[in-house]
PDB file of N, CA and C in Angstrom:
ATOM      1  N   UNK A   1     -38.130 -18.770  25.207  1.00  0.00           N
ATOM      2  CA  UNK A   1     -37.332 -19.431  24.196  1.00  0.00           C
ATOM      3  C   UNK A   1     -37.973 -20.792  23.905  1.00  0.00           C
ATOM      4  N   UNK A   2     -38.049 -20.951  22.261  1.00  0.00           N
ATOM      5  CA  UNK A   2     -38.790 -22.542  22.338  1.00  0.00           C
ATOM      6  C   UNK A   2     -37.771 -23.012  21.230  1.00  0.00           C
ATOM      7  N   UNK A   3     -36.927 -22.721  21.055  1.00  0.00           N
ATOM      8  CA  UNK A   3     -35.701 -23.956  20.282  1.00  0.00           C
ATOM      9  C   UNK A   3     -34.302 -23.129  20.971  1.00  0.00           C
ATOM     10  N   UNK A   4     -33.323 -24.370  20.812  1.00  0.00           N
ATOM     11  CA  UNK A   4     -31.893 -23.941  21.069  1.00  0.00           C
ATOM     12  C   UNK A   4     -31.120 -24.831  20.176  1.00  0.00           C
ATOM     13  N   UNK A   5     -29.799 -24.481  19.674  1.00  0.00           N
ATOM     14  CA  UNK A   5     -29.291 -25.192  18.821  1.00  0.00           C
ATOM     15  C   UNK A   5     -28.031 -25.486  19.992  1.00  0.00           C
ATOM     16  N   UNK A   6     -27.654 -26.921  19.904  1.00  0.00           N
ATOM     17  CA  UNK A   6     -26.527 -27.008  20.895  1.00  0.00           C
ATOM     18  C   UNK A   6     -25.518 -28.143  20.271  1.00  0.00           C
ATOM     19  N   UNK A   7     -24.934 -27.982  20.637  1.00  0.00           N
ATOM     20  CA  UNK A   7     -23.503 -29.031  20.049  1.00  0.00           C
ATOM     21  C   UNK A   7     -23.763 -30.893  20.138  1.00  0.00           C
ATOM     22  N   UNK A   8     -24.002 -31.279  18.672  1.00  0.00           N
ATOM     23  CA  UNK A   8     -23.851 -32.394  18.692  1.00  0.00           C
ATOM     24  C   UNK A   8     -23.405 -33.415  19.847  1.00  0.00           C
ATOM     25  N   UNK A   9     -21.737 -33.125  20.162  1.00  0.00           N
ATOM     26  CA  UNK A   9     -21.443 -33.579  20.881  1.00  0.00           C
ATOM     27  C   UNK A   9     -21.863 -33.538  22.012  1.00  0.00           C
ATOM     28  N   UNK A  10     -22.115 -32.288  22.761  1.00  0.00           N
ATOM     29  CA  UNK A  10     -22.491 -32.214  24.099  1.00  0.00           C
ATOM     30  C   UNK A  10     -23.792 -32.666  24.398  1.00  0.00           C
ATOM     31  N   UNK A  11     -24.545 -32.856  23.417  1.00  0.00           N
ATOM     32  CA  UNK A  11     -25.623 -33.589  23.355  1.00  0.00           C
ATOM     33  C   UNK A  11     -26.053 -34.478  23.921  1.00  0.00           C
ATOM     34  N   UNK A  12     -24.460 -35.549  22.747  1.00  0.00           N
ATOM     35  CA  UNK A  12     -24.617 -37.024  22.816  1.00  0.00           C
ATOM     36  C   UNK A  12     -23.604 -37.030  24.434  1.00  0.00           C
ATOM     37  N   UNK A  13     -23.219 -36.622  24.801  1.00  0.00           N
ATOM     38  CA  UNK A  13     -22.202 -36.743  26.611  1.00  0.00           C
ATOM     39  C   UNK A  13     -23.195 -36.640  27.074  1.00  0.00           C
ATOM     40  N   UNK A  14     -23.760 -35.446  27.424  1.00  0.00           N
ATOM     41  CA  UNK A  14     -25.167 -35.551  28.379  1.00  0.00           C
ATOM     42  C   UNK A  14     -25.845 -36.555  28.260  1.00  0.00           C
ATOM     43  N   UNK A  15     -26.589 -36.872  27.405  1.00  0.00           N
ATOM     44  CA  UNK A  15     -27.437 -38.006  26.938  1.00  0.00           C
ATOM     45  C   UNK A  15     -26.971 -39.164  27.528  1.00  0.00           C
ATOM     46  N   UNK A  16     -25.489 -39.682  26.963  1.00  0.00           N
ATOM     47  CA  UNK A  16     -24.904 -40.848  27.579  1.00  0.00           C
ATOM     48  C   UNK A  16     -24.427 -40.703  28.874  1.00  0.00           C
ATOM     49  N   UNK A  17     -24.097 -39.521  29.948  1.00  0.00           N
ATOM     50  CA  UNK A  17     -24.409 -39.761  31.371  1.00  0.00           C
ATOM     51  C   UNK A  17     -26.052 -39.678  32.046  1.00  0.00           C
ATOM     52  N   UNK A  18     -26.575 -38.932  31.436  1.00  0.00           N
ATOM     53  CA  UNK A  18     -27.851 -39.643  31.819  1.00  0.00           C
ATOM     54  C   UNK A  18     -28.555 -40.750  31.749  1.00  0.00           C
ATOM     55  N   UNK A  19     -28.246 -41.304  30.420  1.00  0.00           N
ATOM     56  CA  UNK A  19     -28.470 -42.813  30.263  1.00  0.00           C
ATOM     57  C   UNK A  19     -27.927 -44.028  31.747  1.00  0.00           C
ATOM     58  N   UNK A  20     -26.492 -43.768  31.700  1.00  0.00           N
ATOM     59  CA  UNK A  20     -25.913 -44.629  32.772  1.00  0.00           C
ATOM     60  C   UNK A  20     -26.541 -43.647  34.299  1.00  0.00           C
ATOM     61  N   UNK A  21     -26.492 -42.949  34.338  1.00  0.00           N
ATOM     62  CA  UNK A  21     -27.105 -42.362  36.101  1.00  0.00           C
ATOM     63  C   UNK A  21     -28.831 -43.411  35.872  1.00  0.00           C
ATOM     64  N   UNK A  22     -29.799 -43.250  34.927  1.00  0.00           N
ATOM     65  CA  UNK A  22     -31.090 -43.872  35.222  1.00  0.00           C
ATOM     66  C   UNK A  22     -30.920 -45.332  35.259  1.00  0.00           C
ATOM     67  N   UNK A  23     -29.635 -46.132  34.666  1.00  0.00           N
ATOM     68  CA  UNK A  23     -29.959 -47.429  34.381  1.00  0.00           C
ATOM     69  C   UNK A  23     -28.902 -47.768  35.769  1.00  0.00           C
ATOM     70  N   UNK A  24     -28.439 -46.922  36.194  1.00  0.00           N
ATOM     71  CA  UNK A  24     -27.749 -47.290  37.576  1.00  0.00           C
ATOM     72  C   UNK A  24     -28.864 -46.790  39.177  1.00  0.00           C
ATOM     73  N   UNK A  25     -29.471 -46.006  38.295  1.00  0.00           N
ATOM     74  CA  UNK A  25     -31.031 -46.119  39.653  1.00  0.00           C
ATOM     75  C   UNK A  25     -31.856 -47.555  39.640  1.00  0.00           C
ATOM     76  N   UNK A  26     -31.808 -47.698  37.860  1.00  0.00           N
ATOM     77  CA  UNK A  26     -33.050 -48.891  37.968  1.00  0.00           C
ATOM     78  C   UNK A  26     -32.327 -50.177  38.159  1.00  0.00           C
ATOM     79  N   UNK A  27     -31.055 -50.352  38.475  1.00  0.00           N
ATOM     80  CA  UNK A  27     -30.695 -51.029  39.044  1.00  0.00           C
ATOM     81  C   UNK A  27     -30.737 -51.602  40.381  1.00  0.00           C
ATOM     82  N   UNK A  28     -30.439 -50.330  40.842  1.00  0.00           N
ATOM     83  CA  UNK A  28     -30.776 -50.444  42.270  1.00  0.00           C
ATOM     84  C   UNK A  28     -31.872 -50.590  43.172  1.00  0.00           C
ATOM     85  N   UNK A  29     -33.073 -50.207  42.257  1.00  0.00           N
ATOM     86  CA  UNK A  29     -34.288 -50.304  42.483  1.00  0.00           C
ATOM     87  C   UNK A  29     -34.957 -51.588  41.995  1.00  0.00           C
ATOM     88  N   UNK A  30     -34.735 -52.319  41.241  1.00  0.00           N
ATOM     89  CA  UNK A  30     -34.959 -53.904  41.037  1.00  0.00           C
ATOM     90  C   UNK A  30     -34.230 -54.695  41.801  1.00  0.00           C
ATOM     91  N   UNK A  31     -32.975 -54.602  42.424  1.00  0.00           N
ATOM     92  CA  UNK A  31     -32.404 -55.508  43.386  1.00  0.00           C
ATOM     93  C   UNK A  31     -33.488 -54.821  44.634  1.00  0.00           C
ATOM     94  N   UNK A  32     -33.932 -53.685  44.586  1.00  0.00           N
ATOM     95  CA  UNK A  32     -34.792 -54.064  46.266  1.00  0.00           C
ATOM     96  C   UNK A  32     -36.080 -54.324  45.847  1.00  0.00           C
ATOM     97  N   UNK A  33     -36.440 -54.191  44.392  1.00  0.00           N
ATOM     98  CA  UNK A  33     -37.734 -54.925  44.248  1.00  0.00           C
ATOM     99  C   UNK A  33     -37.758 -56.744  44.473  1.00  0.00           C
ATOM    100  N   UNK A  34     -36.756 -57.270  43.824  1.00  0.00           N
ATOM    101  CA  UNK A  34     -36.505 -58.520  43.845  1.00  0.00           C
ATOM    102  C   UNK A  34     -36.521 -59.067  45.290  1.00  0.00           C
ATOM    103  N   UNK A  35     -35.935 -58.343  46.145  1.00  0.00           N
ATOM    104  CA  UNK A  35     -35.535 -58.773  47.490  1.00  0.00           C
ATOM    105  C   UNK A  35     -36.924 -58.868  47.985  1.00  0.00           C
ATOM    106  N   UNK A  36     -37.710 -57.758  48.119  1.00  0.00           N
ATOM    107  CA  UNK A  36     -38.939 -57.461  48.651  1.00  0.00           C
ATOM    108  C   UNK A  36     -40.148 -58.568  48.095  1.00  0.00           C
ATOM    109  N   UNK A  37     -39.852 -58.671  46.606  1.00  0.00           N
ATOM    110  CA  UNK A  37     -40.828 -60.085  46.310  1.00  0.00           C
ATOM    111  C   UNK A  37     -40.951 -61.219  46.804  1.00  0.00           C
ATOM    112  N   UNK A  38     -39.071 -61.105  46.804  1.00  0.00           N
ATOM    113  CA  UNK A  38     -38.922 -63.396  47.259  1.00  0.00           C
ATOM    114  C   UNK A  38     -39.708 -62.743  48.994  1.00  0.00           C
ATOM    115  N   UNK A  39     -39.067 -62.079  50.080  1.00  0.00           N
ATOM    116  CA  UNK A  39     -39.790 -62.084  51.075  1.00  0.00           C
ATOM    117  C   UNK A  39     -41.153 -62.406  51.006  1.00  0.00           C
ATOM    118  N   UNK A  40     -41.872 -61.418  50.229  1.00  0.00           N
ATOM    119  CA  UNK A  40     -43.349 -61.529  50.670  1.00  0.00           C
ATOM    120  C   UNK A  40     -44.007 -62.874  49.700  1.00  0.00           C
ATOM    121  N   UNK A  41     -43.286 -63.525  49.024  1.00  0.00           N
ATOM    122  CA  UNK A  41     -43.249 -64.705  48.095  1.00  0.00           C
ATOM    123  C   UNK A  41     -43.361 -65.708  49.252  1.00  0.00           C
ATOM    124  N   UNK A  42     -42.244 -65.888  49.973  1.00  0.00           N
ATOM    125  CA  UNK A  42     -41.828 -66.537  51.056  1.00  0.00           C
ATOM    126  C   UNK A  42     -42.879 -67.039  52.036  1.00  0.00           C
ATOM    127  N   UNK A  43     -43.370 -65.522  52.822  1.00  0.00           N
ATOM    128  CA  UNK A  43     -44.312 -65.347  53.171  1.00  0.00           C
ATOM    129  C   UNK A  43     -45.457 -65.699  52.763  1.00  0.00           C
ATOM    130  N   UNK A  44     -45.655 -66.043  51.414  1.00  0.00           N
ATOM    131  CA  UNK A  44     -47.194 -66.178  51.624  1.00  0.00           C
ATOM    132  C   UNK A  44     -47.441 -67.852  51.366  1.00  0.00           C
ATOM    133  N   UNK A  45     -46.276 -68.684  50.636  1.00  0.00           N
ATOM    134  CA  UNK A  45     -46.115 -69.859  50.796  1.00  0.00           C
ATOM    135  C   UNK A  45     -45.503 -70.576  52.343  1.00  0.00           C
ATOM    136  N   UNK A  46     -45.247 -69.763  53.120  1.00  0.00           N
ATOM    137  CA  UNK A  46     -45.318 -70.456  54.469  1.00  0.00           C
ATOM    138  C   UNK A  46     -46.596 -70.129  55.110  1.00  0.00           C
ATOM    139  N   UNK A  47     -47.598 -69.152  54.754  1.00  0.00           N
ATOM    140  CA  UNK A  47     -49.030 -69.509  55.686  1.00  0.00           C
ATOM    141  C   UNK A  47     -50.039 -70.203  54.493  1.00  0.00           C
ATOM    142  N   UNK A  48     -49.903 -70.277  53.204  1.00  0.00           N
ATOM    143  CA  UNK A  48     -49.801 -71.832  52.245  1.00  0.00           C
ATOM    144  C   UNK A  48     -50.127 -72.668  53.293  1.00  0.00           C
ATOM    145  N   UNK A  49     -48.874 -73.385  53.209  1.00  0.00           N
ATOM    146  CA  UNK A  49     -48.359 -74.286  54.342  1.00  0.00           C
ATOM    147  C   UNK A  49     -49.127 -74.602  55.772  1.00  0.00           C
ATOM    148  N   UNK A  50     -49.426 -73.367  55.937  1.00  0.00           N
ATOM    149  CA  UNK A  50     -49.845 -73.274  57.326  1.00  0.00           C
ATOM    150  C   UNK A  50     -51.527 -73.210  57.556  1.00  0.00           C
ATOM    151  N   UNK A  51     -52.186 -73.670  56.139  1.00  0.00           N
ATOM    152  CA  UNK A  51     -53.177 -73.535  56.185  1.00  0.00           C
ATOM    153  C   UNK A  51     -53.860 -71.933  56.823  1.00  0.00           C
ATOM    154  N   UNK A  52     -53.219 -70.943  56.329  1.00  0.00           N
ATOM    155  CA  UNK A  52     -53.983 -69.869  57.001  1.00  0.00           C
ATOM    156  C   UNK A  52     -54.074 -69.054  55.559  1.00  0.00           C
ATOM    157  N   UNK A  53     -54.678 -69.049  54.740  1.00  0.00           N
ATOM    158  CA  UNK A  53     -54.669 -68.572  53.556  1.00  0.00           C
ATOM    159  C   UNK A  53     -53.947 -68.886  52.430  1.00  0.00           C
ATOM    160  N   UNK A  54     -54.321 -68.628  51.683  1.00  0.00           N
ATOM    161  CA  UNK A  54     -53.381 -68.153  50.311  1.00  0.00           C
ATOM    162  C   UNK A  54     -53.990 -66.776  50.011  1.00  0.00           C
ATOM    163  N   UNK A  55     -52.611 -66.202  49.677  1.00  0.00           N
ATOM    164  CA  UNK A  55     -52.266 -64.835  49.269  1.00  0.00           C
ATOM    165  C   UNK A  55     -51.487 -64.965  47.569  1.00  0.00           C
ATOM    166  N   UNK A  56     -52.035 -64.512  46.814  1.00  0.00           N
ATOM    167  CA  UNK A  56     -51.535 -64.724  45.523  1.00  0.00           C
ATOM    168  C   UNK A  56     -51.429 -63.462  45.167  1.00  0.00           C
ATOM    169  N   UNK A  57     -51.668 -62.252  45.133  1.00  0.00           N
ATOM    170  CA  UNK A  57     -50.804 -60.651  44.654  1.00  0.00           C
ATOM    171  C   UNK A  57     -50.557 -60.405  45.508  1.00  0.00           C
ATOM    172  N   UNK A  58     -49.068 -60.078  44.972  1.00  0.00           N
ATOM    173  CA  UNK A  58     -47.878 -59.245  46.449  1.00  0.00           C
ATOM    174  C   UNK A  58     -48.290 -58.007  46.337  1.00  0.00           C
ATOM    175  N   UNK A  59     -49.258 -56.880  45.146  1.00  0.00           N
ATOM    176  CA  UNK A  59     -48.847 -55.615  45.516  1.00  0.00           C
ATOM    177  C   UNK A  59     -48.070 -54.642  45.302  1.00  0.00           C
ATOM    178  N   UNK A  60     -46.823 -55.598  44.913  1.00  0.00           N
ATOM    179  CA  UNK A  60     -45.323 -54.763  44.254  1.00  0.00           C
ATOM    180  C   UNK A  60     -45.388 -54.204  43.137  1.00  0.00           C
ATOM    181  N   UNK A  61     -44.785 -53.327  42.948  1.00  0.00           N
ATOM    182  CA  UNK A  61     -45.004 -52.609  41.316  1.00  0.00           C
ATOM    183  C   UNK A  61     -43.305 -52.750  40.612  1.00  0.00           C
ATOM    184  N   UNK A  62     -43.385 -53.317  39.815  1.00  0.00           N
ATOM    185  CA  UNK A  62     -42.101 -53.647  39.616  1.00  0.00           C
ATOM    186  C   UNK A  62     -41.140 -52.590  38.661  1.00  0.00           C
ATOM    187  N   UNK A  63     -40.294 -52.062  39.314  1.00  0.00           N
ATOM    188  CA  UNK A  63     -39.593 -51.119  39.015  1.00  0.00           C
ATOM    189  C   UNK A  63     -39.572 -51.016  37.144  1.00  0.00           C
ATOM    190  N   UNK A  64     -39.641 -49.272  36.239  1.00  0.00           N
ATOM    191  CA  UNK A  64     -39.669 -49.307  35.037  1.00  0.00           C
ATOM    192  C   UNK A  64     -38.020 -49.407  34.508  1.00  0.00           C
ATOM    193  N   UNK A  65     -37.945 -50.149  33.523  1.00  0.00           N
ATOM    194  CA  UNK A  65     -36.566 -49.737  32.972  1.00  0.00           C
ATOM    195  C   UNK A  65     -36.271 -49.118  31.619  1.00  0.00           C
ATOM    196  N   UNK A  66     -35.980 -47.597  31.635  1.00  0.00           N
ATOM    197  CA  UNK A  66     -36.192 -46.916  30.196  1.00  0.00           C
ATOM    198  C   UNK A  66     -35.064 -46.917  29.296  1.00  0.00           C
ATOM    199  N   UNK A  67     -34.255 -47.306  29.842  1.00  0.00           N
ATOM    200  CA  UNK A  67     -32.631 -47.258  29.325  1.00  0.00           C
ATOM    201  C   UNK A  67     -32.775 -47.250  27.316  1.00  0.00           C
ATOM    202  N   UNK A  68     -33.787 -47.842  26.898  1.00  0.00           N
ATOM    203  CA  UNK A  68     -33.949 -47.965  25.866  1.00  0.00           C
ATOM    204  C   UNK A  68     -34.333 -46.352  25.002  1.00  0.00           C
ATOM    205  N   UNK A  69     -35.035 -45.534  26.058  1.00  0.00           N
ATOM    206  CA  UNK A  69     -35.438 -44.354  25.331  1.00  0.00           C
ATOM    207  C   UNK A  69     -34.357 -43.268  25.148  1.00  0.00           C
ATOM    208  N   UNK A  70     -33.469 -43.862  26.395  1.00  0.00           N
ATOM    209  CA  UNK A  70     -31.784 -42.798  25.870  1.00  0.00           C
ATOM    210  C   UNK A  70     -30.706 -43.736  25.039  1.00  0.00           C
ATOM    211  N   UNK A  71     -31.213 -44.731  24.304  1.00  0.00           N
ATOM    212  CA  UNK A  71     -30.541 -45.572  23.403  1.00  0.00           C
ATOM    213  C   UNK A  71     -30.754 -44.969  22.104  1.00  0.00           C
ATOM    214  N   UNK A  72     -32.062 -44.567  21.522  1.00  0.00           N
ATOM    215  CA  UNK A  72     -32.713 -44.618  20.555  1.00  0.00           C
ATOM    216  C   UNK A  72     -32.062 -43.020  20.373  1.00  0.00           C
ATOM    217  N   UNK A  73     -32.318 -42.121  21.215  1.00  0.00           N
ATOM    218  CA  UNK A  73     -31.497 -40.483  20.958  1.00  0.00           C
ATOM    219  C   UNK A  73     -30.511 -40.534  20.779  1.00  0.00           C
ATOM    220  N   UNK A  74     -29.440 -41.392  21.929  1.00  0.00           N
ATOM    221  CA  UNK A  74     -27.900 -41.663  21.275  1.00  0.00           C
ATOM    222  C   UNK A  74     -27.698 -42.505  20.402  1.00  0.00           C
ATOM    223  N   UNK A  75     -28.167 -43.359  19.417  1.00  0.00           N
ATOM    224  CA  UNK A  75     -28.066 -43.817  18.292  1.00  0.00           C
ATOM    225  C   UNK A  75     -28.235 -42.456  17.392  1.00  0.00           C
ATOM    226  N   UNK A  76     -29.708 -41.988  17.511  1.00  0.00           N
ATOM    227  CA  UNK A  76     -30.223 -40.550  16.617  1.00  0.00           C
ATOM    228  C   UNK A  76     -28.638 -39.675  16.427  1.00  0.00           C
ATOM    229  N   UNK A  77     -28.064 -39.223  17.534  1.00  0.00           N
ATOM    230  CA  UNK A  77     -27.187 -38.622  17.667  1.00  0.00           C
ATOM    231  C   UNK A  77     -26.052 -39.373  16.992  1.00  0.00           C
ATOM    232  N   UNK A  78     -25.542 -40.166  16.914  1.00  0.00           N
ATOM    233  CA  UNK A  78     -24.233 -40.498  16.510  1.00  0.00           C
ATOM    234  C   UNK A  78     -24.286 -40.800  15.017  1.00  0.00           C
ATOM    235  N   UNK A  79     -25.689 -41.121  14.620  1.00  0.00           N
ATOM    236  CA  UNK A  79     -25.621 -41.207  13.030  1.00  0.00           C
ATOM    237  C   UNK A  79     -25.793 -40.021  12.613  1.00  0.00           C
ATOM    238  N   UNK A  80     -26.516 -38.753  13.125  1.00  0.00           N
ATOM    239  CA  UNK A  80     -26.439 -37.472  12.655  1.00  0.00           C
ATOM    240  C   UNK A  80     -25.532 -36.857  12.044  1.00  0.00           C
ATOM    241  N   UNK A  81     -25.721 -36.377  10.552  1.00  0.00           N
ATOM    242  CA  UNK A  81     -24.590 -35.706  10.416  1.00  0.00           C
ATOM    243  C   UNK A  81     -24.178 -34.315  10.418  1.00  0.00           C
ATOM    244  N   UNK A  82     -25.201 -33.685  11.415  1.00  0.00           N
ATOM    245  CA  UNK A  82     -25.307 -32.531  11.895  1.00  0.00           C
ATOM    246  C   UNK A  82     -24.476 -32.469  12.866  1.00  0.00           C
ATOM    247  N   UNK A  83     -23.599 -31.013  12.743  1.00  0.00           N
ATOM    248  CA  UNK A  83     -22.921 -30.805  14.204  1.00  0.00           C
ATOM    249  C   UNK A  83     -23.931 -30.458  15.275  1.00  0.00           C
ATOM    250  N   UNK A  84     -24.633 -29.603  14.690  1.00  0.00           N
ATOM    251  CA  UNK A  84     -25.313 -28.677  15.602  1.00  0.00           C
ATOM    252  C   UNK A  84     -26.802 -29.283  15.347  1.00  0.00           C
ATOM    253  N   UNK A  85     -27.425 -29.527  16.895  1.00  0.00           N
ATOM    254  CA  UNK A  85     -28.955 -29.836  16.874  1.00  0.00           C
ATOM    255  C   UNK A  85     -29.820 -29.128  17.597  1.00  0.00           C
ATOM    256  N   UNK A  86     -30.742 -28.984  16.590  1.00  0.00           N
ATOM    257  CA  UNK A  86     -31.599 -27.753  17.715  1.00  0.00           C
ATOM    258  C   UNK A  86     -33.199 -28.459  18.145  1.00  0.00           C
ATOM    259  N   UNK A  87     -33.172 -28.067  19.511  1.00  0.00           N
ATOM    260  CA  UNK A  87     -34.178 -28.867  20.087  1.00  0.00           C
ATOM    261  C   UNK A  87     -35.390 -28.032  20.415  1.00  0.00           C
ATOM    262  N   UNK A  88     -36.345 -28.588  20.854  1.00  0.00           N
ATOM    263  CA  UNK A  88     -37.223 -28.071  21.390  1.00  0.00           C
ATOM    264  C   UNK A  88     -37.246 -27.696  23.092  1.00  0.00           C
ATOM    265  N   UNK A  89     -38.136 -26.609  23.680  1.00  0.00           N
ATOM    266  CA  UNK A  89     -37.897 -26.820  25.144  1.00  0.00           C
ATOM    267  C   UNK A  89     -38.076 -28.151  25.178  1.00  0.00           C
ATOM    268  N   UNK A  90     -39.312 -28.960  25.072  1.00  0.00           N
ATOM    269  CA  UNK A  90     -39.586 -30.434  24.953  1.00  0.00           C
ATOM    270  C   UNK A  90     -38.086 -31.405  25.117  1.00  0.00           C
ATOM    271  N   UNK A  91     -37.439 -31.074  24.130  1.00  0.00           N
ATOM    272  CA  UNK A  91     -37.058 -32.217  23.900  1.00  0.00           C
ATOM    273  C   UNK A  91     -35.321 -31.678  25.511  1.00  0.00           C
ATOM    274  N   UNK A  92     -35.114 -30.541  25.224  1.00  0.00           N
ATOM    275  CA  UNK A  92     -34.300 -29.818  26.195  1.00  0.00           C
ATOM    276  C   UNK A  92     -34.503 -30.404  27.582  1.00  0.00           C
ATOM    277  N   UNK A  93     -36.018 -30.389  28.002  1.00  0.00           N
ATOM    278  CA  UNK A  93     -36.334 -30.830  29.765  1.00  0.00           C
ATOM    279  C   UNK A  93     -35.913 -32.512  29.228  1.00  0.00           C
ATOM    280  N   UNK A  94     -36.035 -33.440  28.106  1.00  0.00           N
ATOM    281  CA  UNK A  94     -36.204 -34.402  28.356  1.00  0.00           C
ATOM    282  C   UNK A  94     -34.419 -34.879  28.535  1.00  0.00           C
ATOM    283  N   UNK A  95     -33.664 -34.376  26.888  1.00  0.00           N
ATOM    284  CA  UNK A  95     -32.671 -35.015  27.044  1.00  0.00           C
ATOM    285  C   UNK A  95     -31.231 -34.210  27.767  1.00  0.00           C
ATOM    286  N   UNK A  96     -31.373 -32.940  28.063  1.00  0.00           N
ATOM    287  CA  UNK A  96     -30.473 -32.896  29.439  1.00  0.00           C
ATOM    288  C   UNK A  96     -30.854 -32.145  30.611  1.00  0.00           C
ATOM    289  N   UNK A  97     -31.733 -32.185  30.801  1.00  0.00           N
ATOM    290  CA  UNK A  97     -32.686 -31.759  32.006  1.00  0.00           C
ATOM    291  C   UNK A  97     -32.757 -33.110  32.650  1.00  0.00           C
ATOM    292  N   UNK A  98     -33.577 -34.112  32.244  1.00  0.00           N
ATOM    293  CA  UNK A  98     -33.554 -35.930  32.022  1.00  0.00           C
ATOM    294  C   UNK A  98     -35.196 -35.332  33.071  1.00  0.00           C
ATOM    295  N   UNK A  99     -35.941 -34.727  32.505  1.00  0.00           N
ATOM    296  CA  UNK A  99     -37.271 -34.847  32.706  1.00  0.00           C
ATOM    297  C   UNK A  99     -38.259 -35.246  31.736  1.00  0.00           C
ATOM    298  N   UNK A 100     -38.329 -36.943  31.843  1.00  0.00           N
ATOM    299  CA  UNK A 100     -38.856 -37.399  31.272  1.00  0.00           C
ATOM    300  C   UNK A 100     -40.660 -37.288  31.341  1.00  0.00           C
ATOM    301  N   UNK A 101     -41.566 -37.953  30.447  1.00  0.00           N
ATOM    302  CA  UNK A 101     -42.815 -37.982  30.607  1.00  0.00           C
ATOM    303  C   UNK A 101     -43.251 -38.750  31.747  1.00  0.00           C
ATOM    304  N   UNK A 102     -42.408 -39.774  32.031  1.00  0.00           N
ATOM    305  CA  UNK A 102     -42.835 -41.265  33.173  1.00  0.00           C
ATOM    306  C   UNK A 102     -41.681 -40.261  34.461  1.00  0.00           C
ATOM    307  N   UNK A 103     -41.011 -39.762  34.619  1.00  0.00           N
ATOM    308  CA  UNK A 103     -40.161 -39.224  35.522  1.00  0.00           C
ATOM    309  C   UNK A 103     -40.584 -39.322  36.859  1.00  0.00           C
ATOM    310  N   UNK A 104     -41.644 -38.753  36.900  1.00  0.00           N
ATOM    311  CA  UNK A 104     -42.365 -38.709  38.208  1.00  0.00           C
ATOM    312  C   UNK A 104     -42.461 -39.943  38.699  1.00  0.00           C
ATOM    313  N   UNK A 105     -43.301 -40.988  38.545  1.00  0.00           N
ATOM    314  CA  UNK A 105     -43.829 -41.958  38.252  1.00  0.00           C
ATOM    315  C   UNK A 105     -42.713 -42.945  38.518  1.00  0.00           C
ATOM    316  N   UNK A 106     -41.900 -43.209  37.455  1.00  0.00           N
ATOM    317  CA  UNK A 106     -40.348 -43.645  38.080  1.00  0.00           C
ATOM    318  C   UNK A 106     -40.284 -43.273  38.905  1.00  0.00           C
ATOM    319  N   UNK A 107     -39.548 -42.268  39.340  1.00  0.00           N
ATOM    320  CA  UNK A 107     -38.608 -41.960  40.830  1.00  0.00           C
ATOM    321  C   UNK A 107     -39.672 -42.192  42.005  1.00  0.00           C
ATOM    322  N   UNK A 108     -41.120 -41.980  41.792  1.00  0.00           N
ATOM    323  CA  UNK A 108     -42.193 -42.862  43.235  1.00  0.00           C
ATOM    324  C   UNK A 108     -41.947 -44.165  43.233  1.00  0.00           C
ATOM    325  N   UNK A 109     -41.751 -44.842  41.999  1.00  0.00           N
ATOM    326  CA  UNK A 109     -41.584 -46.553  42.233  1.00  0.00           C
ATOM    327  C   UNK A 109     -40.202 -46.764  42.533  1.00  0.00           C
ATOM    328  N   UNK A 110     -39.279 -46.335  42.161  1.00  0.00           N
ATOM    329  CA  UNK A 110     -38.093 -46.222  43.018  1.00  0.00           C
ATOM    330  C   UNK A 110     -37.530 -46.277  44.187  1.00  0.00           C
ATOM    331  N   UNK A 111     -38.426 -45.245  44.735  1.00  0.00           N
ATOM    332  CA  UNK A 111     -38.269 -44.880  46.156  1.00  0.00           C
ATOM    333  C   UNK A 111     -38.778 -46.072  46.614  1.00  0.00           C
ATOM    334  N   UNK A 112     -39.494 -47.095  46.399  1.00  0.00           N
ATOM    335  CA  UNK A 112     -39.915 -48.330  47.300  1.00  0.00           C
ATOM    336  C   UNK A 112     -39.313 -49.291  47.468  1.00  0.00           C
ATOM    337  N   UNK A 113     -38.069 -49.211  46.717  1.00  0.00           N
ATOM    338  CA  UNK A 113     -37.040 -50.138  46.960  1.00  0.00           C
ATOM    339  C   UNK A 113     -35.968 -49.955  46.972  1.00  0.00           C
ATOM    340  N   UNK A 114     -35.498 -48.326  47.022  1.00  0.00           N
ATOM    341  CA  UNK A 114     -34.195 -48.283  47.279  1.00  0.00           C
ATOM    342  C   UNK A 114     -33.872 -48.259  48.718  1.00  0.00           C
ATOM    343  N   UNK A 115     -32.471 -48.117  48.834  1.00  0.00           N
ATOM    344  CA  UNK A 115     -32.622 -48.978  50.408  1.00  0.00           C
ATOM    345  C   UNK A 115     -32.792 -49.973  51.368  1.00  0.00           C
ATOM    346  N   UNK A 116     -33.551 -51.355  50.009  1.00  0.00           N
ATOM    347  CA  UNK A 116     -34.017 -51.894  50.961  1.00  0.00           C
ATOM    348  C   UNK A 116     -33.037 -53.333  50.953  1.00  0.00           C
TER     349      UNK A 116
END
C-alpha cells in the first residue's frame, strides 16, 4: 500500500499528541544536557584556576528540538479544508508512526541526558 486516506481529524489528534510526547522528551533531555554542561563548565574553570589546563570543548551535543516540524503539519491540518487526507507511506511513518528522518539520531542524543 503506498497512500491511505484518513480522517482529518484523527490526523490532526495524533499529530498533536505526538507533538507534546517529543517536546516533553526534549525537555527532559535539555534539563540533563544543561546540568551536564554547567558541571563539566565548572570543571574546567576550576583546573583554569588551578593552573592545570584549559579545556575549552565540553563534547556535549546539545539536545535537537523539532517541535516546529509537528507545528507546520498541524497548522497544514487545521487550515485544510479537506475532511479526508491521504498520505503517503512517507508521510504515514512520519506523522503517526512519529518516525521521523532525524528520529534515530534524536533518541541517541537523548539518551545522554535523560536521567541525569
Amino acid at each position: 500500500m503506498d497512500t491511505v486516506k484518513v480522517k482529518r481529524i484523527d490526523l490532526l489528534a495524533k499529530v498533536e499528541y505526538n507533538r507534546a510526547h517529543h517536546h516533553a522528551q526534549y525537555e527532559r533531555a535539555f534539563t540533563g544536557f544543561r546540568k551536564q554542561a554547567i558541571e563539566e563548565l565548572e570543571r574546567s574553570l576550576d583546573m583554569a584556576k588551578e593552573g592545570k589546563g584549559i579545556r575549552i570543548a565540553l563534547g556535549l551535543v546539545q539536545p535537537e528540538d523539532h517541535t516546529r516540524d509537528y507545528d507546520r503539519v498541524i497548522q497544514m491540518l487545521k487550515m485544510s479544508v479537506d475532511e479526508e487526507i491521504e498520505l503517503t507511506s512517507n508521510d504515514f511513518d512520519r506523522f503517526v508512526m512519529d518516525r521521523w528522518d532525524w528520529s534515530d539520531r534524536w533518541a541517541v542524543t537523548n539518551s545522554r541526558y535523560v536521567g541525569t
